[in-house]
C-alpha atoms as a PDB file:
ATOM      1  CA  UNK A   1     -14.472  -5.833 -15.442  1.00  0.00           C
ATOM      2  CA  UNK A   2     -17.455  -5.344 -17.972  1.00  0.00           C
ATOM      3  CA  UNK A   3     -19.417  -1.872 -18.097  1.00  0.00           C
ATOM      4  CA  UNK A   4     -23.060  -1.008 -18.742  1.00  0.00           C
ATOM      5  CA  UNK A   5     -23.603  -0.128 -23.033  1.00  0.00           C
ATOM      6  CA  UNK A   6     -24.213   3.179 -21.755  1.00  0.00           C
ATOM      7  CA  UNK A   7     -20.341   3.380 -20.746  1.00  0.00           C
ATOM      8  CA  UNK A   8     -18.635   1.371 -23.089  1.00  0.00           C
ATOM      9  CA  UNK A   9     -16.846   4.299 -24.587  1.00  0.00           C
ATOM     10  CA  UNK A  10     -16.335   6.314 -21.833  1.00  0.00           C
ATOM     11  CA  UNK A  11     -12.573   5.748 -20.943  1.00  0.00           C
ATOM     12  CA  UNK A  12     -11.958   4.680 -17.740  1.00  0.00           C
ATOM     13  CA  UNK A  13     -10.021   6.459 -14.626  1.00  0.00           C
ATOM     14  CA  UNK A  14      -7.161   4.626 -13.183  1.00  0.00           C
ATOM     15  CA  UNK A  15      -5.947   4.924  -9.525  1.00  0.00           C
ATOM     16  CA  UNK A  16      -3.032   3.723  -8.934  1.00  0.00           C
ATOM     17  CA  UNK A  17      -1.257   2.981  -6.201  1.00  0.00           C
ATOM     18  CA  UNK A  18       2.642   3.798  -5.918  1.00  0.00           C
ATOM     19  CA  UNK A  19       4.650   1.143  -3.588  1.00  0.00           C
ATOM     20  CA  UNK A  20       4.632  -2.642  -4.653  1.00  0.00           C
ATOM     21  CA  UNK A  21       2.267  -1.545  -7.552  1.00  0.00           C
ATOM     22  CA  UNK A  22       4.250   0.806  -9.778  1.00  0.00           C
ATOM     23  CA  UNK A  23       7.750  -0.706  -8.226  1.00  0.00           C
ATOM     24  CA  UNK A  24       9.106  -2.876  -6.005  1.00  0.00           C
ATOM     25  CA  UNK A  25       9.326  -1.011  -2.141  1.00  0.00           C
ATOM     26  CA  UNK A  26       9.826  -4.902  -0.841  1.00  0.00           C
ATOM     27  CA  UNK A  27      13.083  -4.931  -2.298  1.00  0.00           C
ATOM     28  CA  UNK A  28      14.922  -2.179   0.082  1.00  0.00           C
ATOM     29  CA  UNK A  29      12.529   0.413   0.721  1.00  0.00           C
ATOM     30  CA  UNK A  30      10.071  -0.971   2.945  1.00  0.00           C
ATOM     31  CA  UNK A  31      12.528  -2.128   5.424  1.00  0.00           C
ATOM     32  CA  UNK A  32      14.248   1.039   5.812  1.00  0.00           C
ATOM     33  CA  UNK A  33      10.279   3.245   6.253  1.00  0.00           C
ATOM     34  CA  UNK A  34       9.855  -0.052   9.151  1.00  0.00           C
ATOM     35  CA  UNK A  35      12.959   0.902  10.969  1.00  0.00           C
ATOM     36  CA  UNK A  36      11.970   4.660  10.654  1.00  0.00           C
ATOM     37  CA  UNK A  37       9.168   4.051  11.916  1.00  0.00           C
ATOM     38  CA  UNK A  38      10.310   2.476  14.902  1.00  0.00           C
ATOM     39  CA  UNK A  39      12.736   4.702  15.797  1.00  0.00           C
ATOM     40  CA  UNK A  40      10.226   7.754  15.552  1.00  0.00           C
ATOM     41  CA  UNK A  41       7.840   6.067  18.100  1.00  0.00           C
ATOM     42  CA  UNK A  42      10.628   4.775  19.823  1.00  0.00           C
ATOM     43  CA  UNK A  43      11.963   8.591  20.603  1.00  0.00           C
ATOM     44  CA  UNK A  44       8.384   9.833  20.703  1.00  0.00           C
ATOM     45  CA  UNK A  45       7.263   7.522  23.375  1.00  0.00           C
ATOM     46  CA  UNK A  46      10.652   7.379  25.491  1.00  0.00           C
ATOM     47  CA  UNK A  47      10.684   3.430  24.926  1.00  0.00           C
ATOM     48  CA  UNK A  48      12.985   0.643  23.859  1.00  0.00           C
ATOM     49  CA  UNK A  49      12.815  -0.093  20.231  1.00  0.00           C
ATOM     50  CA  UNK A  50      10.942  -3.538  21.196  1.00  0.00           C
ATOM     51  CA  UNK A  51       8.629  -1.568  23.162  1.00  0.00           C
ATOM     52  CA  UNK A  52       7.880   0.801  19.974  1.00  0.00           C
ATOM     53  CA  UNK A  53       7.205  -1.854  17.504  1.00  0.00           C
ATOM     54  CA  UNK A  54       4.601  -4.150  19.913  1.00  0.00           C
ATOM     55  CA  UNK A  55       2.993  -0.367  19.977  1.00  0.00           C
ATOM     56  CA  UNK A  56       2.923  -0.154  16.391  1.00  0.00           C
ATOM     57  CA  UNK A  57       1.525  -3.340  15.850  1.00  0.00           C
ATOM     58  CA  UNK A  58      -1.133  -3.119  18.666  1.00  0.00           C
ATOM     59  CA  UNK A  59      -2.291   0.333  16.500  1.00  0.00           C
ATOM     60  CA  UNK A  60      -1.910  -0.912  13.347  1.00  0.00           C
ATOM     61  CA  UNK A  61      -4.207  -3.719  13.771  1.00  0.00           C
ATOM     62  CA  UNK A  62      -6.782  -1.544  15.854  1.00  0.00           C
ATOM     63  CA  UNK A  63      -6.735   1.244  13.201  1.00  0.00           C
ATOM     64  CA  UNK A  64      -5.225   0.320  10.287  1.00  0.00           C
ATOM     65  CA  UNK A  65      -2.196   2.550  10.578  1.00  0.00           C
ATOM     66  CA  UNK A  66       0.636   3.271  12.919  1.00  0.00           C
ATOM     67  CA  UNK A  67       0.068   7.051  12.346  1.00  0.00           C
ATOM     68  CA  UNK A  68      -3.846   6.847  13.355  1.00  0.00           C
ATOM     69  CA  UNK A  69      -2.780   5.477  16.670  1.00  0.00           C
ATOM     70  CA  UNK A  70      -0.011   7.605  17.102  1.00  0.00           C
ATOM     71  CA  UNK A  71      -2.237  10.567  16.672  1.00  0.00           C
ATOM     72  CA  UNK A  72      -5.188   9.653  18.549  1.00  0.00           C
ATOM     73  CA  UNK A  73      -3.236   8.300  21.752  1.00  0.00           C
ATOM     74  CA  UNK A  74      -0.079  10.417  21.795  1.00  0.00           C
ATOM     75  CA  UNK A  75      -0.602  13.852  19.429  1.00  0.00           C
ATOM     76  CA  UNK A  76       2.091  13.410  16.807  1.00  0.00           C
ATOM     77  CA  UNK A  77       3.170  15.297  14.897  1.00  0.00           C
ATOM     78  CA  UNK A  78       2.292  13.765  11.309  1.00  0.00           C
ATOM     79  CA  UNK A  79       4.934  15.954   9.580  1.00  0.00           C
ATOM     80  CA  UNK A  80       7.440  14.553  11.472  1.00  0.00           C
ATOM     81  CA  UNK A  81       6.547  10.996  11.740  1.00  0.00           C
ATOM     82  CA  UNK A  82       6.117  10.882   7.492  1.00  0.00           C
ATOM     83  CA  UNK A  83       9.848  12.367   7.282  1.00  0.00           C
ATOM     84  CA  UNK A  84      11.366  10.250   9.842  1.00  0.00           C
ATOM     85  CA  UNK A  85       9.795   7.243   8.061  1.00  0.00           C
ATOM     86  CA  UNK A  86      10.572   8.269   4.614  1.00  0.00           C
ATOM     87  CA  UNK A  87      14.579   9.598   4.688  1.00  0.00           C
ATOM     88  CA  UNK A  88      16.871   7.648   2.559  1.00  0.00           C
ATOM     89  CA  UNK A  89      20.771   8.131   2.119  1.00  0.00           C
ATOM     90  CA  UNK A  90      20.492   6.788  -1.306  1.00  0.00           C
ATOM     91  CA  UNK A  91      16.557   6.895  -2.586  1.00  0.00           C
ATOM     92  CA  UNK A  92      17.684   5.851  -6.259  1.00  0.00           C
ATOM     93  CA  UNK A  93      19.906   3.224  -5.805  1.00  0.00           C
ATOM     94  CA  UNK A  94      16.965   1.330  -3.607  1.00  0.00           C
ATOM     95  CA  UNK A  95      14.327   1.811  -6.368  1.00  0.00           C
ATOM     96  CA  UNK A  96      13.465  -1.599  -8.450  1.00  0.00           C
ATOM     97  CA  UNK A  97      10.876  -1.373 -11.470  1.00  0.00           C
ATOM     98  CA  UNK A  98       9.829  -3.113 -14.653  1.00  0.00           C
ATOM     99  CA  UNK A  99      11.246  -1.879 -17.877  1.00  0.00           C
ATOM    100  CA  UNK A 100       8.491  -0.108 -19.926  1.00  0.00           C
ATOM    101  CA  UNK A 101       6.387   1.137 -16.888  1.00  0.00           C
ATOM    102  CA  UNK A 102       6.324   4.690 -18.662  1.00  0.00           C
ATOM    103  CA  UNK A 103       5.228   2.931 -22.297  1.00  0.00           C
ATOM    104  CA  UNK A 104       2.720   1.134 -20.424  1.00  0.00           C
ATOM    105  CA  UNK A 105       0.883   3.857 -18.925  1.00  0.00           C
ATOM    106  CA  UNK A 106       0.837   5.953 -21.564  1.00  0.00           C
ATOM    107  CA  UNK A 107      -0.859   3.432 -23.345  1.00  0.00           C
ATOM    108  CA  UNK A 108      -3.369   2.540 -21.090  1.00  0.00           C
ATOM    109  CA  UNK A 109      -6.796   4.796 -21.973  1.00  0.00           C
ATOM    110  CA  UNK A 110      -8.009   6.937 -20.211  1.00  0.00           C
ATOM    111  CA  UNK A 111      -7.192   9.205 -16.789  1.00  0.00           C
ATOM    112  CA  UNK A 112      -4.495   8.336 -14.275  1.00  0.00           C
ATOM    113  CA  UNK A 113      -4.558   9.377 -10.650  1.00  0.00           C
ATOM    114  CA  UNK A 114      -1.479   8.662  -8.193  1.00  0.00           C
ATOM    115  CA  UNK A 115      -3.384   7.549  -4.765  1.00  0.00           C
ATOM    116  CA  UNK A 116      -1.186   6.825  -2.389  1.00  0.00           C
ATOM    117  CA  UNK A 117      -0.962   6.667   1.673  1.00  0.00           C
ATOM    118  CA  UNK A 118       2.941   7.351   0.916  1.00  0.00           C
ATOM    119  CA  UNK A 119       3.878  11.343   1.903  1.00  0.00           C
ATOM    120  CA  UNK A 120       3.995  13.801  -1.211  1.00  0.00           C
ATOM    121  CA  UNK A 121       7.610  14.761  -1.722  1.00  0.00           C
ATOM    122  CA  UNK A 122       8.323  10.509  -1.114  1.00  0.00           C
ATOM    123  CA  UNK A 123       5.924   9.798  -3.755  1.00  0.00           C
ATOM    124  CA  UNK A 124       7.233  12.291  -6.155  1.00  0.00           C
ATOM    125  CA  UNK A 125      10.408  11.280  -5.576  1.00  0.00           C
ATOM    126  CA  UNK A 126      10.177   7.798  -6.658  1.00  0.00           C
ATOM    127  CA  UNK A 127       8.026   8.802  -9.621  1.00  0.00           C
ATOM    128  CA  UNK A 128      10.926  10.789 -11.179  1.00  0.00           C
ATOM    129  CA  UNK A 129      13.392   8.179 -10.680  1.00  0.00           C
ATOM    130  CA  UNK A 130      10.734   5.719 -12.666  1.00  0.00           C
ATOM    131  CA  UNK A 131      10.213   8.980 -15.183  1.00  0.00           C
ATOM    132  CA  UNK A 132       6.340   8.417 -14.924  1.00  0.00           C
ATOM    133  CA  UNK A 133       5.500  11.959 -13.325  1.00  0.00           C
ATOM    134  CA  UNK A 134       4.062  12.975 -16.345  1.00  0.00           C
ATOM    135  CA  UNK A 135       1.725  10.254 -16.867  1.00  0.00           C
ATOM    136  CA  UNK A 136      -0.084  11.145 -14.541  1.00  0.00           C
ATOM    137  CA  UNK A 137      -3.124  14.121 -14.149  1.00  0.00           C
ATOM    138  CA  UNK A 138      -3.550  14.137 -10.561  1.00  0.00           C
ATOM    139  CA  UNK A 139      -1.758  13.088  -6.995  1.00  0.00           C
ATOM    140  CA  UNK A 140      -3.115  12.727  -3.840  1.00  0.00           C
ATOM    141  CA  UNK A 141      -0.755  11.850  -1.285  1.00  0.00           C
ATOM    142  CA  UNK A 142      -1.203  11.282   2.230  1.00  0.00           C
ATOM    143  CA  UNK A 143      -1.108  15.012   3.263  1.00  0.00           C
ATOM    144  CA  UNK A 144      -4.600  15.425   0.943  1.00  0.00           C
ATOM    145  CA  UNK A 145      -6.266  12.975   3.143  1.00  0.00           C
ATOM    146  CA  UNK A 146      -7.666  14.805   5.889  1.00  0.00           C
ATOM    147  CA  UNK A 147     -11.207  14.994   5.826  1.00  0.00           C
ATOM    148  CA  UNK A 148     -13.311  17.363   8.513  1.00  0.00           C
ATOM    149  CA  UNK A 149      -9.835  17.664  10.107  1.00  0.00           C
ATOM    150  CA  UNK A 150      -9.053  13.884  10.563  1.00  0.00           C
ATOM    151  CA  UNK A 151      -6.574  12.042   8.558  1.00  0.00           C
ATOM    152  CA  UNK A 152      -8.553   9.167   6.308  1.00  0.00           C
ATOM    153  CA  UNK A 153      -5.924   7.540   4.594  1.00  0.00           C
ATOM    154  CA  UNK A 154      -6.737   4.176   2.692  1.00  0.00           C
ATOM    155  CA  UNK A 155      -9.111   2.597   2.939  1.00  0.00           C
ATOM    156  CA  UNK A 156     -11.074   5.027   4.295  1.00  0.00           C
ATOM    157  CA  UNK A 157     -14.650   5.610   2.061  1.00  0.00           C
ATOM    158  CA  UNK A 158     -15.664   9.050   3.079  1.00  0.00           C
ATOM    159  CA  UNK A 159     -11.565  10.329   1.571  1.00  0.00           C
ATOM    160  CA  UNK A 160     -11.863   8.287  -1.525  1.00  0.00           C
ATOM    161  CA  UNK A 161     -15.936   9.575  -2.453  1.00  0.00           C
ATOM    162  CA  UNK A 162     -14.911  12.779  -1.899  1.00  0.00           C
ATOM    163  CA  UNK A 163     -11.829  12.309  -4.473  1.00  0.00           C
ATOM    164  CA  UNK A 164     -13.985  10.986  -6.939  1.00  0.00           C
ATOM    165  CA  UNK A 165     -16.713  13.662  -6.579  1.00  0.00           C
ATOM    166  CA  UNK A 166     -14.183  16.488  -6.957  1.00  0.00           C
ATOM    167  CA  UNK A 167     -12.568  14.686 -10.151  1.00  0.00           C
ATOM    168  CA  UNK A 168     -16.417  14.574 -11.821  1.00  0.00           C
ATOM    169  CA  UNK A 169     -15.459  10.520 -11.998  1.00  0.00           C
ATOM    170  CA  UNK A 170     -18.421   8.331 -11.706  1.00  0.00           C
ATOM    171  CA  UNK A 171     -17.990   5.253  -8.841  1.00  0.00           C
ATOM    172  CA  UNK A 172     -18.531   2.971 -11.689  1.00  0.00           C
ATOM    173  CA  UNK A 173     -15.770   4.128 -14.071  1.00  0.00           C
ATOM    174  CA  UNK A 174     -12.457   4.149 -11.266  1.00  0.00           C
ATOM    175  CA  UNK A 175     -10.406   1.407 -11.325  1.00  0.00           C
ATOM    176  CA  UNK A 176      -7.977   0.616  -8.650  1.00  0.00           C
ATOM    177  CA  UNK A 177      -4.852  -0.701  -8.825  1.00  0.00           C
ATOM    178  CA  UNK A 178      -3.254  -2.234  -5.338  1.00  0.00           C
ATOM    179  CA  UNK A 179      -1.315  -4.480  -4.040  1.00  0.00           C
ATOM    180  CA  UNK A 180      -3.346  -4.357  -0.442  1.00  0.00           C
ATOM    181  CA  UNK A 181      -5.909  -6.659  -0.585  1.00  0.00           C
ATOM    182  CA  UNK A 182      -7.858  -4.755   2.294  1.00  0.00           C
ATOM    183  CA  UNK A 183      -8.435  -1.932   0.439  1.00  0.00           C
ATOM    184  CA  UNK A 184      -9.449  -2.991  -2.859  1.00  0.00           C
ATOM    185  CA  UNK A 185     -11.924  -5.011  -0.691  1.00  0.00           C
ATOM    186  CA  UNK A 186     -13.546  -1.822   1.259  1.00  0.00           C
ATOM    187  CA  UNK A 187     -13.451   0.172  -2.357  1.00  0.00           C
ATOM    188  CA  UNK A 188     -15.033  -2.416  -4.412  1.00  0.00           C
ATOM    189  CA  UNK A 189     -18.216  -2.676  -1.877  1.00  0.00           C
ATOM    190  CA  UNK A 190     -18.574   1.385  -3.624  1.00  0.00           C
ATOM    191  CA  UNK A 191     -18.942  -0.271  -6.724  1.00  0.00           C
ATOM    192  CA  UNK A 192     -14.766   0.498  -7.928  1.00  0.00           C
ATOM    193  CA  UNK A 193     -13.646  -2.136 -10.201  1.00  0.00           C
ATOM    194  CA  UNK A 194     -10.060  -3.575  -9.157  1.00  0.00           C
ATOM    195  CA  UNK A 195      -7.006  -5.054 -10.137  1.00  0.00           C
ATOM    196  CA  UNK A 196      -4.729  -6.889  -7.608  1.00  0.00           C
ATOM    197  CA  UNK A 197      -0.982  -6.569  -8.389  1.00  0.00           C
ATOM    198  CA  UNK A 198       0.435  -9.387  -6.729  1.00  0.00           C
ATOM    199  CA  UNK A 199       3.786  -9.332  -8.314  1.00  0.00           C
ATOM    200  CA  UNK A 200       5.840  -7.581  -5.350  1.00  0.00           C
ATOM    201  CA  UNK A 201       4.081  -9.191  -2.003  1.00  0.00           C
ATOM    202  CA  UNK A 202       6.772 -11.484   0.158  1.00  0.00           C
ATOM    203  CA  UNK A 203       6.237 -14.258   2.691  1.00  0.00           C
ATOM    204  CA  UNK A 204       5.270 -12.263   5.697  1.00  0.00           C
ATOM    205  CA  UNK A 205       3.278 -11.130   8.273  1.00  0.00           C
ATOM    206  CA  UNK A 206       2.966  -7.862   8.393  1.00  0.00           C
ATOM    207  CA  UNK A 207       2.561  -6.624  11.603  1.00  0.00           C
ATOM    208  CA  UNK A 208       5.194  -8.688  13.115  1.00  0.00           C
ATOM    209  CA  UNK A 209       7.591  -6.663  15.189  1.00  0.00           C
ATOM    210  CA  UNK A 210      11.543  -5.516  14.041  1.00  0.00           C
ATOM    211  CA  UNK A 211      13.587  -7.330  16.311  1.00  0.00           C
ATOM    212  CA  UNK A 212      16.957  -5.584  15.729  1.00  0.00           C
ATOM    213  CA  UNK A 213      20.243  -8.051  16.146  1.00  0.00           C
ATOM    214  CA  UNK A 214      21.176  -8.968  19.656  1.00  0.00           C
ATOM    215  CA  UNK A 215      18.110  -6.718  21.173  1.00  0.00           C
ATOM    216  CA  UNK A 216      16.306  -8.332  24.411  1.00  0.00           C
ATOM    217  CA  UNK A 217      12.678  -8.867  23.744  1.00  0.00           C
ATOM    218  CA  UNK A 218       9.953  -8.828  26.866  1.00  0.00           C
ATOM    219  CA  UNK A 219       7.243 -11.259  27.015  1.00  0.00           C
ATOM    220  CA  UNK A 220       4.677  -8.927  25.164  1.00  0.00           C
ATOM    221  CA  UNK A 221       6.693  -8.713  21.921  1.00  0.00           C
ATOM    222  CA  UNK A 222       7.263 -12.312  22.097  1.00  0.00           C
ATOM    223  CA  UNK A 223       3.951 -13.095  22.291  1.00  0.00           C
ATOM    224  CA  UNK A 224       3.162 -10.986  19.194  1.00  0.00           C
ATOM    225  CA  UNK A 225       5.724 -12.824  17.584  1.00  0.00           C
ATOM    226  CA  UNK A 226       3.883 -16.282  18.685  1.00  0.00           C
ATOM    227  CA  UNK A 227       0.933 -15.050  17.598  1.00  0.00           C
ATOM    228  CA  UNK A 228       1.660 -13.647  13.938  1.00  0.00           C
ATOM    229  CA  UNK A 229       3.563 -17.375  13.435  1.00  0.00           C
ATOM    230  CA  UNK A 230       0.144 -19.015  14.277  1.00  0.00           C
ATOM    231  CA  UNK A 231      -1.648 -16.772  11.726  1.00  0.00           C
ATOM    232  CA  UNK A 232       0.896 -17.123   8.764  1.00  0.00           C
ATOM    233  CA  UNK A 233      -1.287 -19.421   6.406  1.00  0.00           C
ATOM    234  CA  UNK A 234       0.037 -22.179   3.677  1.00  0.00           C
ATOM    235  CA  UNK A 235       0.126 -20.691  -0.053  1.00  0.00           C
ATOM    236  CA  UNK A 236      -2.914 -22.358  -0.794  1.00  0.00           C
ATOM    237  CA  UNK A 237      -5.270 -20.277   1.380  1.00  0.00           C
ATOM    238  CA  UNK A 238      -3.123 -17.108   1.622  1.00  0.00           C
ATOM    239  CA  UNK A 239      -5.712 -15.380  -0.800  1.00  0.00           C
ATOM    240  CA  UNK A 240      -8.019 -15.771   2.333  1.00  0.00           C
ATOM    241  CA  UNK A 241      -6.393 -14.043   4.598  1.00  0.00           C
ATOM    242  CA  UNK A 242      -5.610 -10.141   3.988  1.00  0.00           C
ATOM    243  CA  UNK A 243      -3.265  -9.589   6.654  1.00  0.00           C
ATOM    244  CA  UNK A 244      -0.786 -12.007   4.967  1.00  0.00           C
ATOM    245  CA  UNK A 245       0.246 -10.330   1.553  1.00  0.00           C
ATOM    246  CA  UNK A 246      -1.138  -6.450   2.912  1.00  0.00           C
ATOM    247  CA  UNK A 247       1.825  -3.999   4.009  1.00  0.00           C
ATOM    248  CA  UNK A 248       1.923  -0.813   6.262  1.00  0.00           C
ATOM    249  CA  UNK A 249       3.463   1.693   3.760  1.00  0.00           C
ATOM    250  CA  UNK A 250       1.236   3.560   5.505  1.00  0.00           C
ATOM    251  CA  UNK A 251       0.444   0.746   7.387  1.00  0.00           C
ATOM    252  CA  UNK A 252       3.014  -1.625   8.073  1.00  0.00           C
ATOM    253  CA  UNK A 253       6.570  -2.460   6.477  1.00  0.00           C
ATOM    254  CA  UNK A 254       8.188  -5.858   4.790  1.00  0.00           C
ATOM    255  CA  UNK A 255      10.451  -7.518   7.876  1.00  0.00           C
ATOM    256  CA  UNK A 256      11.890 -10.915   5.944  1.00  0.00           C
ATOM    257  CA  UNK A 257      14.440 -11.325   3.813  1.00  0.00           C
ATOM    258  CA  UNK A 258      14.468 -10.168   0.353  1.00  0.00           C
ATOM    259  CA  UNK A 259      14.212 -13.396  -1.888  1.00  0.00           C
ATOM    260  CA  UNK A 260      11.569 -15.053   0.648  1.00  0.00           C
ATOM    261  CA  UNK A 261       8.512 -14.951  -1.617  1.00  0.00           C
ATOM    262  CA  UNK A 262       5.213 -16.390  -1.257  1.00  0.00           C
ATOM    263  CA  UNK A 263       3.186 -17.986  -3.685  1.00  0.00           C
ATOM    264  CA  UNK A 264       0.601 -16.028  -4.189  1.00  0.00           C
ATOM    265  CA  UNK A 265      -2.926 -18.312  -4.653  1.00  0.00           C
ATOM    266  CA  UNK A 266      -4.224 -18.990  -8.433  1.00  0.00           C
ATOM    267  CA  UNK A 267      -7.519 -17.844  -7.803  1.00  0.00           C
ATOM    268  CA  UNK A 268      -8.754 -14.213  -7.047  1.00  0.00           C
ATOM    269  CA  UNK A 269     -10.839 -13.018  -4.216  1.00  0.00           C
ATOM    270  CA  UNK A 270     -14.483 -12.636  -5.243  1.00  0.00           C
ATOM    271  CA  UNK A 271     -13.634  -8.591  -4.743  1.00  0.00           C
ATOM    272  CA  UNK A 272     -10.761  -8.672  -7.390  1.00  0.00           C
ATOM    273  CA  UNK A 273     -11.689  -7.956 -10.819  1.00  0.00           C
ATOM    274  CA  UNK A 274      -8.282  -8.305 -12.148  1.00  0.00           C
ATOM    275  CA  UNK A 275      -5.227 -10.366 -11.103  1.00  0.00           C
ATOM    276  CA  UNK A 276      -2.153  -9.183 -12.469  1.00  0.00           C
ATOM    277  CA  UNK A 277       1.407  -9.917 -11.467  1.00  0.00           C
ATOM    278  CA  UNK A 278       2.962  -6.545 -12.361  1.00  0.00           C
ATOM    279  CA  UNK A 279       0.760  -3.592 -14.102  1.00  0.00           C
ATOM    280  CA  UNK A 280       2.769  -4.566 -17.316  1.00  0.00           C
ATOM    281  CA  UNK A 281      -0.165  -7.038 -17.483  1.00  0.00           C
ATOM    282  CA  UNK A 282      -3.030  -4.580 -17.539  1.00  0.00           C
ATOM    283  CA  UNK A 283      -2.504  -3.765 -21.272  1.00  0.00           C
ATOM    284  CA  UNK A 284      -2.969  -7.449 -22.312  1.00  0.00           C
ATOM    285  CA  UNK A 285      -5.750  -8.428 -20.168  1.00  0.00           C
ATOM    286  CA  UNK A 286      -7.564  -5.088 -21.357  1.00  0.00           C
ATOM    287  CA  UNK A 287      -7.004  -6.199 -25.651  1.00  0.00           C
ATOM    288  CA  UNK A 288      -8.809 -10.157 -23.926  1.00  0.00           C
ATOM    289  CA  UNK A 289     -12.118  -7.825 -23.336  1.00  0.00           C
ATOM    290  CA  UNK A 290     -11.705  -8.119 -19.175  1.00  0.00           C
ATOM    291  CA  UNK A 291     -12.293  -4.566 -19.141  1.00  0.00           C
END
């Protein structure tokens, strides 16, 4: 992540996403936003919950997010479908983070800007829990993403350039911080720098269908099911393939078991300019001269 000598001291502006990059949603959190999810297009639709998730799926892979579909096909109401898919008995007790996150990004130079697909009071929530609200100049949650009245969540361009142009931040000087391979991809092609957190991704696919215990399944969600087995790569390759480590936060939710993790592979995509395992990393590779 080296500048031009023209920008050497100019600090640089970090945007950061929230789940599986400040904390770890995998652990309990991202199963209970899939199940939400569900359910809400589930009622919305008049369907079995089988039914709902092979619809999710079929619009998550054709635009990125269940919510696009649900909105271009079926006129949700995005309010709605955020709160169904983000209300937690217990919000705290399903929250898992790093010691020192606060101490970290405090210490880190320069700007910090929340950027997540996640809904606003959601986001805000977790950040108090992880005391990091502070730390932070700016949020944009997904409720700031509508652009000439369409929603353009991550990873859409147009949302992010006009973010950047009404924070006066130069392309050149944002760094972003994921876990979701697919977007730091599309960003970097603007000339962002990145850094992959790979820390938090499980052994999944990600748009495989919730099959709830003892639920019958028709041939279309089993085929999905056939289908997402075929695609699930060996560790060795897995940086290769985006749809294996990605999840729908806004796009798609962890389904497997907690302690199934996969290997993430050594080497870094040619679009990743950093490859941390948790953001406590970030700190250390910066003092090495990476950025």
């Amino acid at each position: 992540m080296s500048t031009g000598p023209a920008d050497r001291r100019a600090p640089p502006v970090w945007l950061f996403d929230l789940d599986n990059t400040l904390h770890d949603a995998s652990f309990a959190i991202m199963p209970q936003i899939n199940r939400g999810m569900t359910a809400y297009v589930a009622q919305l639709l008049d369907t079995d919950l089988a039914t709902a998730s092979r619809i999710r799926t079929e619009y998550w892979k054709r635009y990125g997010a269940t919510l696009l579909g649900l909105l271009r096909h079926h006129d949700a109401d995005p309010a709605e479908f955020l709160r169904a898919a983000h209300t937690f008995d217990d919000l705290p007790s399903l929250i898992r983070a790093r010691r020192g996150l606060r101490t970290l990004l405090a210490s880190l130079p320069g700007r910090k800007i929340l950027l997540t697909n996640a809904p606003r009071a959601y986001a805000r929530d977790v950040m108090r829990h992880l005391g990091i609200g502070r730390q932070f100049a700016h949020e944009v949650a997904i409720e700031d993403m509508w652009v000439h009245r369409r929603l353009r969540p991550k990873p859409d361009r147009l949302m992010l350039r006009r973010l950047l142009a009404r924070q006066r931040v130069a392309t050149h000087r944002a760094v972003l911080v994921e876990d979701t391979l697919s977007h730091l991809k599309r960003y970097r092609g603007m000339g962002l720098r990145t850094v992959w957190v790979t820390g938090y991704l499980r052994e999944l696919a990600p748009s495989r269908p919730v099959l709830e215990q003892g639920q019958h399944t028709d041939a279309a969600t089993m085929a999905v099911l056939a289908e997402e087995a075929a695609r699930h790569v060996p560790a060795a390759v897995a940086t290769g393939s985006v749809q294996d480590v990605q999840a729908e936060h806004d796009q798609m939710a962890q389904q497997l078991p907690v302690r199934t993790r996969r290997p993430v592979g050594r080497n870094r995509p040619g679009y990743v300019s950093i490859k941390v395992k948790s953001v406590h990393e970030l700190k250390r590779r910066i003092s090495r001269g990476h950025s």
